[in-house]
N, C-alpha and C. Protein backbone atom coordinates (compact mmCIF):
# COMPACT_ATOMS: atom_id res chain seq x y z
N UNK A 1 -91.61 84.96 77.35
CA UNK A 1 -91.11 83.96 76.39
C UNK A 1 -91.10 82.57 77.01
N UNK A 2 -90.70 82.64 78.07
CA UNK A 2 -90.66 81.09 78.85
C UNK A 2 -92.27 81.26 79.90
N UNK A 3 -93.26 79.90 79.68
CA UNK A 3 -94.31 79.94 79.99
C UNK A 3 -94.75 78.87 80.60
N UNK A 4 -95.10 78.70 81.36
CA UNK A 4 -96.15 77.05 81.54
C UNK A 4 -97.82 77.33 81.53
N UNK A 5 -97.97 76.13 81.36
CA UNK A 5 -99.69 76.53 81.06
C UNK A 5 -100.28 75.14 81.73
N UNK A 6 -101.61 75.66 82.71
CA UNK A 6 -102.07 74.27 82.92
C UNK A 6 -103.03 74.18 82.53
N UNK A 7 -103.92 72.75 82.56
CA UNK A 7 -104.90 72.30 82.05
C UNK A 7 -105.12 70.91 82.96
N UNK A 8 -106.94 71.06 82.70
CA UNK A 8 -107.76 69.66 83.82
C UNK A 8 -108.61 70.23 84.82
N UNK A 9 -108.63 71.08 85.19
CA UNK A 9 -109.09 71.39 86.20
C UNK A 9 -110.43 71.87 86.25
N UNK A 10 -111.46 71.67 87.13
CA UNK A 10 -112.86 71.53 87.02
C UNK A 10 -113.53 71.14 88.31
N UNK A 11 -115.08 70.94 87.72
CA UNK A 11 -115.87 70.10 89.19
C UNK A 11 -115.52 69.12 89.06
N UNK A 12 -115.54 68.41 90.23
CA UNK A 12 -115.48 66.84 90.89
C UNK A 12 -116.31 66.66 92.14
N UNK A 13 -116.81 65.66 92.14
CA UNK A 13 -117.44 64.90 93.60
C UNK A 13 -116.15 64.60 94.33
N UNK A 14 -116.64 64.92 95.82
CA UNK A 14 -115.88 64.59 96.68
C UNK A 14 -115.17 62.90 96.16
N UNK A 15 -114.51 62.38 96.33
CA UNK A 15 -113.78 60.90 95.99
C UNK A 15 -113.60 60.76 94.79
N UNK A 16 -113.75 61.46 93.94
CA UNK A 16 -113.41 61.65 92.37
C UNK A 16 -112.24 61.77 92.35
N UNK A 17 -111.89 61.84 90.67
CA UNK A 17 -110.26 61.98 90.36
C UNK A 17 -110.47 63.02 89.36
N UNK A 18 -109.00 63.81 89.41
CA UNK A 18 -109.14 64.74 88.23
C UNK A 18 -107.30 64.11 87.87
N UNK A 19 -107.13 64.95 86.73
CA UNK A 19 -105.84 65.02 85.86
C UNK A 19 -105.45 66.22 85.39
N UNK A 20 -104.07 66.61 86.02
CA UNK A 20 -103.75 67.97 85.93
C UNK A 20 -102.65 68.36 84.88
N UNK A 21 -102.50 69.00 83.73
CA UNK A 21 -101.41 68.85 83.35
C UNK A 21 -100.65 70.07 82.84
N UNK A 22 -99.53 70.53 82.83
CA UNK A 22 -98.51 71.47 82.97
C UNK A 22 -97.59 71.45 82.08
N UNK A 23 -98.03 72.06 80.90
CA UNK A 23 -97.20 71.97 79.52
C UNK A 23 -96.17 73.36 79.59
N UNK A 24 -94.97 73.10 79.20
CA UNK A 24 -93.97 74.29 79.62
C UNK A 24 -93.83 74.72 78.22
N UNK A 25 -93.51 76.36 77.63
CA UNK A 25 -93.07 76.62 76.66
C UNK A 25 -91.89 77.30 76.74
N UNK A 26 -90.88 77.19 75.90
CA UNK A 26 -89.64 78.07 75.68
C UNK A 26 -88.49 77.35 76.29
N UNK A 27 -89.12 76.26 76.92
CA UNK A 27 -87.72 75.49 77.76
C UNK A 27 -87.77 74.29 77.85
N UNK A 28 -86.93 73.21 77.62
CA UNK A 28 -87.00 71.68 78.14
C UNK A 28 -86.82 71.44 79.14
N UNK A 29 -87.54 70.41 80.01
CA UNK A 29 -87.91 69.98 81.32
C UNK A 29 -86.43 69.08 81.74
N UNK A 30 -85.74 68.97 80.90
CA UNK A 30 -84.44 68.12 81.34
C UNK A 30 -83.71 68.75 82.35
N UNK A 31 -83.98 69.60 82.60
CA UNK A 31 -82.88 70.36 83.64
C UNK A 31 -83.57 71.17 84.47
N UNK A 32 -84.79 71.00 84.64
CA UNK A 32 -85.63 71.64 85.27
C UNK A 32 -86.61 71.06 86.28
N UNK A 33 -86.74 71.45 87.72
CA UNK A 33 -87.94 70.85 88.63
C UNK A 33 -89.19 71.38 88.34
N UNK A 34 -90.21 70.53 88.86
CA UNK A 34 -91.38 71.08 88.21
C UNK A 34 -92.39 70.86 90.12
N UNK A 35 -93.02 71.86 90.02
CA UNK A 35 -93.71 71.78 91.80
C UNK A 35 -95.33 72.05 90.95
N UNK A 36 -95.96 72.06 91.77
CA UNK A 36 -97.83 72.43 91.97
C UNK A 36 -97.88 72.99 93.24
N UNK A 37 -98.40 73.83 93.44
CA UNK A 37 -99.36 74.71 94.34
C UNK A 37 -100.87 74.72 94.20
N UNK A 38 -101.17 75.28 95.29
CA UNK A 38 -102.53 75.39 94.87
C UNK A 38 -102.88 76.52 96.16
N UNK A 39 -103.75 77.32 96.17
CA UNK A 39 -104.27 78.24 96.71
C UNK A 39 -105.87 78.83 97.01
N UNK A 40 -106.21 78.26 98.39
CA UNK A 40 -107.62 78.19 98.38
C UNK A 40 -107.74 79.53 99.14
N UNK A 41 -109.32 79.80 99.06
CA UNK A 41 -109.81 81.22 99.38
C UNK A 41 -109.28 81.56 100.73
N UNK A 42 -108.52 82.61 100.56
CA UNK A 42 -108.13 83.14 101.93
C UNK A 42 -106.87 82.32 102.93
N UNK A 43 -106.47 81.40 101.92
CA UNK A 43 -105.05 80.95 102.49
C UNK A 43 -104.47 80.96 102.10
N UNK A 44 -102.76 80.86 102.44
CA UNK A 44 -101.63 81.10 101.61
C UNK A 44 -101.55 80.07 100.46
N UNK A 45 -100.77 80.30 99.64
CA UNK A 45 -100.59 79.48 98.90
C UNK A 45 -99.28 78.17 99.09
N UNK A 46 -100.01 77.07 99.09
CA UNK A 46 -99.36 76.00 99.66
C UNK A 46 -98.90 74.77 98.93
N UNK A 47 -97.61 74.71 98.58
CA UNK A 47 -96.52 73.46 98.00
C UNK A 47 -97.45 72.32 98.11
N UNK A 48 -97.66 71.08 96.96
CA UNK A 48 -99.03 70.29 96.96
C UNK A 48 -97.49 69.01 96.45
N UNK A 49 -97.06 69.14 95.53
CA UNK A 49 -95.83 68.37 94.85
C UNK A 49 -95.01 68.95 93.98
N UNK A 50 -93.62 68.01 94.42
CA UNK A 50 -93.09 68.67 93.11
C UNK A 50 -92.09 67.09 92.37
N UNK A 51 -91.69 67.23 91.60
CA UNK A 51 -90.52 66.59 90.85
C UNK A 51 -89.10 67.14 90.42
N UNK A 52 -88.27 66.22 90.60
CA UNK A 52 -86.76 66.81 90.40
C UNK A 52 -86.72 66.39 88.71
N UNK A 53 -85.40 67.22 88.31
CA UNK A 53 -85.52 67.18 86.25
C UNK A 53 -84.36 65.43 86.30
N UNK A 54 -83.74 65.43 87.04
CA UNK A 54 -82.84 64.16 86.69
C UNK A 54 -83.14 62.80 87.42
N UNK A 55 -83.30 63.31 89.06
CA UNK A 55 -82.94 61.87 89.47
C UNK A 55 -84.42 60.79 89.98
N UNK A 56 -85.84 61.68 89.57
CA UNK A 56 -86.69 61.22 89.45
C UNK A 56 -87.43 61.19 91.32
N UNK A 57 -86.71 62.29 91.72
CA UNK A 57 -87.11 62.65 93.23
C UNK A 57 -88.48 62.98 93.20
N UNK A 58 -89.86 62.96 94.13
CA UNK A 58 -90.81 63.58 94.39
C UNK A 58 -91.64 63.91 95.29
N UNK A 59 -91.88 65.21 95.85
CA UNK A 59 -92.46 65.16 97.02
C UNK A 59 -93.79 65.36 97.09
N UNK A 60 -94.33 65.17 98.12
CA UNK A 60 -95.84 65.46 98.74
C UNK A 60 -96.18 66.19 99.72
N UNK A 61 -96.74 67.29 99.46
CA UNK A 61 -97.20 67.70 101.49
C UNK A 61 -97.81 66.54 101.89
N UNK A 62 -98.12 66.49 103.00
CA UNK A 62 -98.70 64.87 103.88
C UNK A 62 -100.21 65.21 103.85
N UNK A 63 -101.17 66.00 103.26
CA UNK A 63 -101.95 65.88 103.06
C UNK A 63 -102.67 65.57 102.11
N UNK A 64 -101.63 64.98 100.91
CA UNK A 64 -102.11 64.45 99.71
C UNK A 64 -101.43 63.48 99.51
N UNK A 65 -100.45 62.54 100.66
CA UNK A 65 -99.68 61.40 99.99
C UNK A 65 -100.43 60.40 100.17
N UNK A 66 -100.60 59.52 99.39
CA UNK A 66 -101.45 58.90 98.68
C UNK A 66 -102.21 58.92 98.18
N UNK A 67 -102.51 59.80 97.69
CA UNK A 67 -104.38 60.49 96.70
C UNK A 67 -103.38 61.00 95.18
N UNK A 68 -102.81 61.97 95.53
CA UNK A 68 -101.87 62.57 94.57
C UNK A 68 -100.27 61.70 93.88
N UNK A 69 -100.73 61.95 92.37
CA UNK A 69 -99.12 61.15 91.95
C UNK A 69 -98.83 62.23 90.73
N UNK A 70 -97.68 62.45 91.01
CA UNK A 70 -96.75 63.61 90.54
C UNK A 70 -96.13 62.52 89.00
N UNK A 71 -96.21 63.26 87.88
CA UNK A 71 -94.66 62.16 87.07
C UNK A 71 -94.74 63.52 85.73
N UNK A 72 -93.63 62.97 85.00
CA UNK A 72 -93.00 63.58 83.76
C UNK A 72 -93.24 63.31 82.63
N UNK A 73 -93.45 64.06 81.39
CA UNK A 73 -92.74 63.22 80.45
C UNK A 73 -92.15 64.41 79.51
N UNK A 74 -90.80 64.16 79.68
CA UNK A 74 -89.52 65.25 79.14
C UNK A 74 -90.59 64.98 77.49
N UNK A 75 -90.10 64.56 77.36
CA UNK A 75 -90.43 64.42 75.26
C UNK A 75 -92.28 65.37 74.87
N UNK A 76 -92.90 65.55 75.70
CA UNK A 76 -93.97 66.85 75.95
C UNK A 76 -93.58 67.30 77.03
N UNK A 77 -92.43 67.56 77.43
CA UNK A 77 -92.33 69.13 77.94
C UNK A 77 -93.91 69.15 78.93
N UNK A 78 -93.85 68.25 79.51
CA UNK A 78 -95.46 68.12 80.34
C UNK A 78 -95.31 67.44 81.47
N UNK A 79 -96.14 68.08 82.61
CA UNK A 79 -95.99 67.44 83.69
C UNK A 79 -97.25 67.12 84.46
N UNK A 80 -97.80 66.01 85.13
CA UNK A 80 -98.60 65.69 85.26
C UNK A 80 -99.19 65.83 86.69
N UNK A 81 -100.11 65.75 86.73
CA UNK A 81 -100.79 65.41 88.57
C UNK A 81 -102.10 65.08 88.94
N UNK A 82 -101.92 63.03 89.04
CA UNK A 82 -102.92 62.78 89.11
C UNK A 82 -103.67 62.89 90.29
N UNK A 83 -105.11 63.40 90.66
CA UNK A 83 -105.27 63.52 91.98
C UNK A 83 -106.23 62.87 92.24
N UNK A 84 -106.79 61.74 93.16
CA UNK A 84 -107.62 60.91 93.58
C UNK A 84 -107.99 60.86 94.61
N UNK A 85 -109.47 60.13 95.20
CA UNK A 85 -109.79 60.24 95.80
C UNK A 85 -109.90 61.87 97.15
N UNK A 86 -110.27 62.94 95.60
CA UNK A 86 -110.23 64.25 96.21
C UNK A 86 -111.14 64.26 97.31
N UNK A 87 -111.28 65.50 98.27
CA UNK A 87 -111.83 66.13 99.18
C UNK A 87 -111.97 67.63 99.10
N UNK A 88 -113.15 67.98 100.05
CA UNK A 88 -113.56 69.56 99.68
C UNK A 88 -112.39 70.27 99.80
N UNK A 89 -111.53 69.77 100.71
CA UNK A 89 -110.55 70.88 101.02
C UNK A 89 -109.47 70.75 100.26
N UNK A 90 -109.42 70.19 99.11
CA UNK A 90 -108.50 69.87 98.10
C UNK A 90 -108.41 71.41 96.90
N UNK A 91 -110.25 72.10 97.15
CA UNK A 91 -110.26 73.30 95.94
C UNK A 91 -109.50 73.49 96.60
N UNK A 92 -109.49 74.40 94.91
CA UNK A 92 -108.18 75.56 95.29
C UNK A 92 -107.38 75.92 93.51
N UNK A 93 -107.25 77.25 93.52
CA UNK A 93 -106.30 77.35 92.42
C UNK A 93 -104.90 76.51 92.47
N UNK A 94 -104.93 75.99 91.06
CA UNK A 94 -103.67 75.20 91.33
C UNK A 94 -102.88 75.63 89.85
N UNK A 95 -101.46 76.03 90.92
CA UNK A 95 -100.46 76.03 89.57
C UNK A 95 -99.31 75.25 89.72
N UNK A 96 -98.91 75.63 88.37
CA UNK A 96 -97.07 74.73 88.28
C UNK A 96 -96.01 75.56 88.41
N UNK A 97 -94.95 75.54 88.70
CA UNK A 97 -94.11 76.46 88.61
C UNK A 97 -92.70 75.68 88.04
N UNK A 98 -91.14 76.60 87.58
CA UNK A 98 -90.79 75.75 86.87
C UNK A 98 -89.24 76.48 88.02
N UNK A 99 -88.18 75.58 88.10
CA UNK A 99 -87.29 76.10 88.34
C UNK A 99 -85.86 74.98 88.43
N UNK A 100 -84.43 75.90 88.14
CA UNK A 100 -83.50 74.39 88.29
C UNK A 100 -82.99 74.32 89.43
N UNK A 101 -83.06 75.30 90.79
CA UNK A 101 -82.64 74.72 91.92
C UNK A 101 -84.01 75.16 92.81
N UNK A 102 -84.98 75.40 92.88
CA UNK A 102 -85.92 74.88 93.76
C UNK A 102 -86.41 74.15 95.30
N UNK A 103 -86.85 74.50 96.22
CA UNK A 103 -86.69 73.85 97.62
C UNK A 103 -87.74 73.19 97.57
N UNK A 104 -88.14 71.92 97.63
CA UNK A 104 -89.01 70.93 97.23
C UNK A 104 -90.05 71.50 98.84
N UNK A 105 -91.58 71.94 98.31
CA UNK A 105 -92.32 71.90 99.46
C UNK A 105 -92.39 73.60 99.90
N UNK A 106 -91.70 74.44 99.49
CA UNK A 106 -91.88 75.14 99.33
C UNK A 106 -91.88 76.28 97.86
N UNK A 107 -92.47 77.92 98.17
CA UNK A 107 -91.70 78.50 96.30
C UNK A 107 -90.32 78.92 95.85
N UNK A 108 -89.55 78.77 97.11
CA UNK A 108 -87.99 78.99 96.70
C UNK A 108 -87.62 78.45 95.80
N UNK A 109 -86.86 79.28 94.90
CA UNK A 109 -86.82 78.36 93.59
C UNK A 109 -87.21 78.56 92.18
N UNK A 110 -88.17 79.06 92.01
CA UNK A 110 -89.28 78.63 91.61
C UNK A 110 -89.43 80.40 90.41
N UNK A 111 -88.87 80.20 89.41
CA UNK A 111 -88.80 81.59 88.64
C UNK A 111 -89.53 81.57 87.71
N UNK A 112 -90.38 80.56 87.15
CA UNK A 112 -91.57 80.74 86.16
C UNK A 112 -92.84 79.95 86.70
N UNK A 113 -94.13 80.92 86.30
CA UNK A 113 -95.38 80.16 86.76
C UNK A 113 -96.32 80.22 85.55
N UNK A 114 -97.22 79.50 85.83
CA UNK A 114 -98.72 79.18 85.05
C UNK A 114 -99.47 80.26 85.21
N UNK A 115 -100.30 79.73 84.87
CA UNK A 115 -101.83 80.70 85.25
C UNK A 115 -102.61 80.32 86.30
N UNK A 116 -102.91 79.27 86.51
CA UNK A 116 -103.38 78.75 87.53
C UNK A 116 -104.74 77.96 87.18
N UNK A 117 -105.28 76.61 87.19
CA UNK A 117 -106.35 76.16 86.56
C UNK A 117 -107.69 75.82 88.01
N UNK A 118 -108.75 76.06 88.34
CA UNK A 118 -109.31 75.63 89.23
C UNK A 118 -109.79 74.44 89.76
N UNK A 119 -109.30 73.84 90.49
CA UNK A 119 -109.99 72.54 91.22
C UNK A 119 -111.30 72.28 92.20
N UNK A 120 -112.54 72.51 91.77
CA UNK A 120 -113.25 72.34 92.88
C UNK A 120 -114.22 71.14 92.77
N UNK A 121 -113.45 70.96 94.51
CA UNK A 121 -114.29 69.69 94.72
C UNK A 121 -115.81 70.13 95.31
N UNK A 122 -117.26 69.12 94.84
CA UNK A 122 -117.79 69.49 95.96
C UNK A 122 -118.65 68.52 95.69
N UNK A 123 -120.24 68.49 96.38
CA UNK A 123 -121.35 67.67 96.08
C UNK A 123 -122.17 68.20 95.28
């Protein structure tokens, strides 16, 4: 009953941009954090960003701060992730997950997921 779903995800050239987005069903985002993962072949799956539901907190692993921008918008129940100036090692399945106490950077937390949409970068 409670769902998120993503969408955007595709080929890109290395230094390209994509737009990721994470529409939630069954629940409003007001009280809720919203993270991305992503999971490339044969590695764990690894915390990319997330956002807090109130005070407009957001994190980055350090391998996407500044390429990647995380934001909201409560009124679509949608959450965004713009990613720029990608790199090969950026593929990777990427999902959202939804939760109200959550450990930013990691999946603690974290009690509803997506499906997962694919990101691959390449030439």
């Amino acid at each position: 009953q409670l769902h998120l779903v993503e969408s955007g995800g595709g080929l890109v050239q290395p230094g390209g941009s994509l737009r990721l987005s994470c529409e939630v069903f069954g629940f409003t985002l007001d009280y809720y954090a919203i993270g991305w993962f992503r999971q490339a072949p044969g590695k764990e799956r690894e915390g990319v960003s997330a956002i807090s539901s109130r005070t407009g907190y957001t994190y980055y692993t350090d391998s996407v701060k500044g390429r990647f921008t995380i934001s909201r918008d409560n009124a679509k129940n949608t959450v965004y992730l713009l990613m720029n100036s990608l790199k090969p090692e950026d593929t990777g399945v990427y999902y959202c997950a939804a939760g109200s106490t959550p450990v930013a950077g990691t999946a603690e937390g974290y009690d509803y997921w997506g499906q997962g949409t694919q990101v691959t970068v390449s030439s």
